[in-house]
N, C-alpha and C. Protein backbone atom coordinates (compact mmCIF):
# COMPACT_ATOMS: atom_id res chain seq x y z
N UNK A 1 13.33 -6.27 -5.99
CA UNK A 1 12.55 -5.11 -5.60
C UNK A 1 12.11 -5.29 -4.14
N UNK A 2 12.32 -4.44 -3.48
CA UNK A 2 11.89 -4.55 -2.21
C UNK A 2 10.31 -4.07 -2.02
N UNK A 3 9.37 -4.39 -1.20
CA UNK A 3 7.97 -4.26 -1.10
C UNK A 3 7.99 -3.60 0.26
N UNK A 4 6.76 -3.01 0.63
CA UNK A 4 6.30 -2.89 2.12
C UNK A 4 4.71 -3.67 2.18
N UNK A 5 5.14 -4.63 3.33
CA UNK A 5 4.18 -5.70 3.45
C UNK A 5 3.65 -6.00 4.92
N UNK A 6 2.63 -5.66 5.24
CA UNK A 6 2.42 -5.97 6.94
C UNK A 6 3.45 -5.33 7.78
N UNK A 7 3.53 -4.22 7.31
CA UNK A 7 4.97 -3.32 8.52
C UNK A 7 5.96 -3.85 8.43
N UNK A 8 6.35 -4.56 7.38
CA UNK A 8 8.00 -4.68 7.35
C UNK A 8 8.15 -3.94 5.76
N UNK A 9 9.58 -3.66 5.55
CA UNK A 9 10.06 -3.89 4.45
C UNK A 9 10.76 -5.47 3.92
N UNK A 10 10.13 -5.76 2.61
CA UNK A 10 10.90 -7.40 2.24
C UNK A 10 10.80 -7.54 1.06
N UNK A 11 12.08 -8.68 0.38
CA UNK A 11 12.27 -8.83 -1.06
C UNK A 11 10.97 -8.74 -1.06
N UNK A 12 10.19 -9.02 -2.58
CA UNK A 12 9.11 -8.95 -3.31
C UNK A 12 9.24 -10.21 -3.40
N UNK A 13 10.54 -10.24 -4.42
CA UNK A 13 10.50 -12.58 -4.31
C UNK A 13 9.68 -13.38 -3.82
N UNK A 14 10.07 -12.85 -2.21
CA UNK A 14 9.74 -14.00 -0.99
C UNK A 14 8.98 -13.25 -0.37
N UNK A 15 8.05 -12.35 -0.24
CA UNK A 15 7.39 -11.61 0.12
C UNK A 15 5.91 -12.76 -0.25
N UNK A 16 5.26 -12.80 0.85
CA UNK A 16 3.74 -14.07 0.57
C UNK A 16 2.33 -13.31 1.12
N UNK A 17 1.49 -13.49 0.70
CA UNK A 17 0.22 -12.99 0.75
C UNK A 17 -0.85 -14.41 1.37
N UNK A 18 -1.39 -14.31 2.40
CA UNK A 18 -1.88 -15.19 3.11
C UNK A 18 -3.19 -16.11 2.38
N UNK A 19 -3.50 -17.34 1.92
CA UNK A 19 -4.69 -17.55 1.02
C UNK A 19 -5.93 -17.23 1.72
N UNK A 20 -5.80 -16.96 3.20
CA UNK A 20 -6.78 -16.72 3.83
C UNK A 20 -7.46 -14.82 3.93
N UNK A 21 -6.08 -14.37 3.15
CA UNK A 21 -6.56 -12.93 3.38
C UNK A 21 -7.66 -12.60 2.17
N UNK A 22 -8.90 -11.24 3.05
CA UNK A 22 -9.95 -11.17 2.74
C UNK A 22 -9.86 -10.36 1.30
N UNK A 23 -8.79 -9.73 0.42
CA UNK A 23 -8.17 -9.33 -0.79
C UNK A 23 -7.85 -10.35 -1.40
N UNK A 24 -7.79 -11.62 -1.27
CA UNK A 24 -7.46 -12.70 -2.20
C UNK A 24 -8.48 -13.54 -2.61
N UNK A 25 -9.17 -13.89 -1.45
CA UNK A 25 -10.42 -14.21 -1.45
C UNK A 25 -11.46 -13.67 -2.10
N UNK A 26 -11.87 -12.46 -1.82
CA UNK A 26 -12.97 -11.83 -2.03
C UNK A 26 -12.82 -10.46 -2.32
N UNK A 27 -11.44 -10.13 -3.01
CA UNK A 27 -11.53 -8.44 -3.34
C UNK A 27 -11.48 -7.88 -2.39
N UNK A 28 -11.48 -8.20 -1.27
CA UNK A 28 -12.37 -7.52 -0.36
C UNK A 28 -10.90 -6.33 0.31
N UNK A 29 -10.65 -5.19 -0.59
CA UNK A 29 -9.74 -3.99 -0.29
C UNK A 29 -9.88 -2.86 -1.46
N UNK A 30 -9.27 -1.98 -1.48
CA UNK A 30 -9.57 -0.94 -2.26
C UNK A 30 -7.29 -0.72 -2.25
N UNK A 31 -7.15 0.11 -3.69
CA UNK A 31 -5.88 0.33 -4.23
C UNK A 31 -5.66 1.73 -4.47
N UNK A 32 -4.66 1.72 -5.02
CA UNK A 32 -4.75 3.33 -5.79
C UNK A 32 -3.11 2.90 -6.28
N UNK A 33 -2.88 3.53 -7.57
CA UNK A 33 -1.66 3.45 -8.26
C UNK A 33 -1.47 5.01 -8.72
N UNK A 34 -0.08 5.69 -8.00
CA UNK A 34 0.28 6.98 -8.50
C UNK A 34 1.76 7.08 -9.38
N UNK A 35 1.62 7.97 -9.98
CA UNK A 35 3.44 8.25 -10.37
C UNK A 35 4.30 8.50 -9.29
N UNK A 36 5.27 8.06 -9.82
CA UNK A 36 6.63 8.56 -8.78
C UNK A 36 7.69 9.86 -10.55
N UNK A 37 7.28 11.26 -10.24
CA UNK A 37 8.31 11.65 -10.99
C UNK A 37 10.25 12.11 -10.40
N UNK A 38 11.01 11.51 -11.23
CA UNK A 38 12.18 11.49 -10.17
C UNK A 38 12.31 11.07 -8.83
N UNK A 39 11.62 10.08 -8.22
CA UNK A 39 11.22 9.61 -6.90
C UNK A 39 10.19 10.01 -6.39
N UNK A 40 9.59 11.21 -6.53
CA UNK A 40 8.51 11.63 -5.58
C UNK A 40 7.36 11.69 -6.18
N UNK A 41 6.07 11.26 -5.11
CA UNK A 41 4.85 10.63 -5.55
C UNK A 41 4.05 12.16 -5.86
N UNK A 42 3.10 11.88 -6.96
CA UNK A 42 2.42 12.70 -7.37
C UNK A 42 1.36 12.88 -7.27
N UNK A 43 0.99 14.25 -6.31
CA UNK A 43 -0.42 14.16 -5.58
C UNK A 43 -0.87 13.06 -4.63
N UNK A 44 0.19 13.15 -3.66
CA UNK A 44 -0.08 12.34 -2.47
C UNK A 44 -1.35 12.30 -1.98
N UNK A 45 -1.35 13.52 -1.93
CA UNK A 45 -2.74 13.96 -0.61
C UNK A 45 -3.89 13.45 -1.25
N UNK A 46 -3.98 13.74 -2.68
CA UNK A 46 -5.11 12.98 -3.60
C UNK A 46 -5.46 11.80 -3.19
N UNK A 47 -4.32 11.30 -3.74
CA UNK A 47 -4.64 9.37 -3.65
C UNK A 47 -4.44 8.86 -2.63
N UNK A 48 -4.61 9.68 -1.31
CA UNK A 48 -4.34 9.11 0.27
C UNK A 48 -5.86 9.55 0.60
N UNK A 49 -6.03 10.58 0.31
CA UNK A 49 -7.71 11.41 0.41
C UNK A 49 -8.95 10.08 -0.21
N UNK A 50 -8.55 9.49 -1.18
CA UNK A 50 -9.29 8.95 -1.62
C UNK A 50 -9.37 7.52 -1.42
N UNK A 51 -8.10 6.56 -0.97
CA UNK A 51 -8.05 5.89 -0.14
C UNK A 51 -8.68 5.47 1.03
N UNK A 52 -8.35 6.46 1.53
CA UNK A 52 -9.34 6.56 2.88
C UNK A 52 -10.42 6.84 2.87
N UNK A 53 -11.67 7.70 1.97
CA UNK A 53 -12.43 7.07 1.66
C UNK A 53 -13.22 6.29 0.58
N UNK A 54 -12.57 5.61 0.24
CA UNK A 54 -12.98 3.82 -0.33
C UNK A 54 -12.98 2.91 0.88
N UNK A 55 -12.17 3.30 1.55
CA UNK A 55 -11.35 2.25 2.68
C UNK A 55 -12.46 2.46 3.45
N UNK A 56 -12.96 3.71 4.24
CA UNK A 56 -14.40 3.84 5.08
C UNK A 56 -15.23 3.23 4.49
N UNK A 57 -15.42 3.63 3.45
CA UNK A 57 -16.81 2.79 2.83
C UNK A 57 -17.16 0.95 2.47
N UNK A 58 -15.97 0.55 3.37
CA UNK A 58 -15.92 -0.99 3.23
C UNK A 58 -15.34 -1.19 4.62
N UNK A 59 -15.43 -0.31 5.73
CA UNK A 59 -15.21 -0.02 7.14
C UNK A 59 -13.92 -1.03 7.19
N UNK A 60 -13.07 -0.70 6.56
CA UNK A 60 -11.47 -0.90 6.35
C UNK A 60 -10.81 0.36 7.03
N UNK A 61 -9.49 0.06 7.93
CA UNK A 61 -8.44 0.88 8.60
C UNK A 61 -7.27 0.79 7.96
N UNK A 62 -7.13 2.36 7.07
CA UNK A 62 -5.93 2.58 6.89
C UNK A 62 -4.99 2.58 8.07
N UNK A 63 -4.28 1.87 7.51
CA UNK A 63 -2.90 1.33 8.33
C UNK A 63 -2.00 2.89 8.59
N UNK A 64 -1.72 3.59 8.29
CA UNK A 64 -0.90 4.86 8.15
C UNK A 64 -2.12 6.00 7.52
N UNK A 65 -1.45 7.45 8.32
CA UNK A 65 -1.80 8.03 7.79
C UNK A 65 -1.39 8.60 6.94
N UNK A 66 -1.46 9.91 6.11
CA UNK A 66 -0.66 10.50 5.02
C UNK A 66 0.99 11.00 5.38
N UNK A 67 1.47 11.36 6.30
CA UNK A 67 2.75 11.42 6.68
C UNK A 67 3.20 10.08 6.89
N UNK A 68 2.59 9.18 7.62
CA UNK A 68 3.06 7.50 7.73
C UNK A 68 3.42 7.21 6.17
N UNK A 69 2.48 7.60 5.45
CA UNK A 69 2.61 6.65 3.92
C UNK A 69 3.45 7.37 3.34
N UNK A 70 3.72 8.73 3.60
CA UNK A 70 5.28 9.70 2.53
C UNK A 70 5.91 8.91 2.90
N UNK A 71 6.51 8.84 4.24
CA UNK A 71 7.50 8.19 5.11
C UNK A 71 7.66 6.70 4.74
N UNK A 72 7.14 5.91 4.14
CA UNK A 72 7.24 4.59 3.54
C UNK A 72 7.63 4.85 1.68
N UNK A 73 6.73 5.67 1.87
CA UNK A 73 6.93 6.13 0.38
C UNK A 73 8.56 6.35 -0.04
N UNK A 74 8.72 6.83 0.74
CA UNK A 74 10.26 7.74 0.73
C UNK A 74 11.12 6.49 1.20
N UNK A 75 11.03 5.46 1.60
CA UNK A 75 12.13 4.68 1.69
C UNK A 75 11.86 3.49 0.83
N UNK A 76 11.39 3.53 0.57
CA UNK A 76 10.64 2.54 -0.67
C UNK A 76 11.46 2.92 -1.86
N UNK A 77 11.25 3.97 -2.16
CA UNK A 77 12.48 4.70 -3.67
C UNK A 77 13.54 4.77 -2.83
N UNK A 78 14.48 4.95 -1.78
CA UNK A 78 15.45 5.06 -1.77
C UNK A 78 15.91 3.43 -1.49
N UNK A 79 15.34 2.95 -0.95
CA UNK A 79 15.63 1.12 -1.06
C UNK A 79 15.73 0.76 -2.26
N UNK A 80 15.17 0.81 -3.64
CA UNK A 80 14.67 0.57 -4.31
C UNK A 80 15.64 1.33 -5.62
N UNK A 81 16.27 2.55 -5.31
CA UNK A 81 17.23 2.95 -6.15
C UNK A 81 16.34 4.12 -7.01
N UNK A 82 14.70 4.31 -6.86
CA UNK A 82 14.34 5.23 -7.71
C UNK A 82 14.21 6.62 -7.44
N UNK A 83 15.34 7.11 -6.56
CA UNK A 83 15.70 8.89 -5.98
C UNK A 83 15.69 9.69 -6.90
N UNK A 84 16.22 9.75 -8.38
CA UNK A 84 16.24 9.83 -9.38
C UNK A 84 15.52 9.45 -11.17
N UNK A 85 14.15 8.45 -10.34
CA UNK A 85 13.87 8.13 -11.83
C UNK A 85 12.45 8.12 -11.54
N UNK A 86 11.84 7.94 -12.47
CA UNK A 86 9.84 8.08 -12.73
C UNK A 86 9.71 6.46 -12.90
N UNK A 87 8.56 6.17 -11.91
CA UNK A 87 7.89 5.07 -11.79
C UNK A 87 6.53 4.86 -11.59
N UNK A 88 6.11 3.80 -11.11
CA UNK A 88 4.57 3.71 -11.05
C UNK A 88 4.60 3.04 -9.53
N UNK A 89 3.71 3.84 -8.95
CA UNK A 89 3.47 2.32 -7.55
C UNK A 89 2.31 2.37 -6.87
N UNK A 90 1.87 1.38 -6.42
CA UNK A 90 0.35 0.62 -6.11
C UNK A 90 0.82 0.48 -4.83
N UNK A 91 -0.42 0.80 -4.45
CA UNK A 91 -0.60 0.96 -2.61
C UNK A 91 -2.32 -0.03 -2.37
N UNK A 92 -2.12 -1.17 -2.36
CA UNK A 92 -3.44 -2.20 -1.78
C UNK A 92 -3.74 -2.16 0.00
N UNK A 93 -4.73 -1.48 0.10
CA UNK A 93 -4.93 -2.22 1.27
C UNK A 93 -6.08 -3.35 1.46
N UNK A 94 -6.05 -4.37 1.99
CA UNK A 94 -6.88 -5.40 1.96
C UNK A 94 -7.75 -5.61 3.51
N UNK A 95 -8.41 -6.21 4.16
CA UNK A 95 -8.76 -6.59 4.92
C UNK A 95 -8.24 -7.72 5.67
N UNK A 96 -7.47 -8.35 5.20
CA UNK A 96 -6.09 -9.23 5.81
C UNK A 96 -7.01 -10.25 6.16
N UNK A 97 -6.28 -10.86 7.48
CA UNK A 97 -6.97 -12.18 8.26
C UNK A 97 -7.41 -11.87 9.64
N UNK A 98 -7.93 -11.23 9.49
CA UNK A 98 -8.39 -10.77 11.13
C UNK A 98 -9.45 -12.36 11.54
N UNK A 99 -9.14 -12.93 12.05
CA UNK A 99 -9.55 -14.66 12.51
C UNK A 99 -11.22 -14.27 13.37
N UNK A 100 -10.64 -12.87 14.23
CA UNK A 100 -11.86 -12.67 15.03
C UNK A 100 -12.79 -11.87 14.38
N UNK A 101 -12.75 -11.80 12.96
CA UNK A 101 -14.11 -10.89 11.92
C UNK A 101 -14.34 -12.15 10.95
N UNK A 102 -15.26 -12.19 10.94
CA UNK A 102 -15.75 -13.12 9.26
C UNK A 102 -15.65 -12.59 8.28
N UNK A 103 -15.56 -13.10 7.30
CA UNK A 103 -15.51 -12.49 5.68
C UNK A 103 -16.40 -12.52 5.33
């Protein structure tokens, strides 16, 4: 399965999550999990609307905005082979390792 991870696309396999990031540590991010029916996500604008604010309210920066995240969205199922089928997918954003913020 391929992932989108820190602005790349990469296997999931070998795909690594930092022990220092502030989501491993300490929760410290907000998620949202939508359907994909036949490939396409359901009620984008919803669960991007609401994202962003959870994400304000823990003065977290969405990385993309709602056209950025279709646009990942959309190559994510076609990488992935699901153009054609219903799935589930989780969108985490975390607070990462920013070295120059404390946790």
């Amino acid at each position: 399965m391929i992932v989108y991870l820190d602005g790349e696309y990469q296997d999931g396999a070998s795909a690594r999550i930092s022990i220092w990031d502030g989501g491993f540590l300490y929760g410290d991010g907000v998620y949202t999990t939508l359907r994909l029916y036949r490939g396409r996500p359901l009620d984008l604008a919803a669960h991007h609307d609401r994202l962003a604010r959870h994400a304000a309210a823990l003065d977290l920066r969405l990385p993309e905005d709602q056209g950025g995240l279709a646009g990942i969205i959309a190559e994510l199922v076609e990488r992935n082979g699901y153009a054609d089928r219903d799935g589930r997918l989780r969108i985490t954003v975390t607070r990462g390792t920013d070295p120059g913020r404390p946790l």
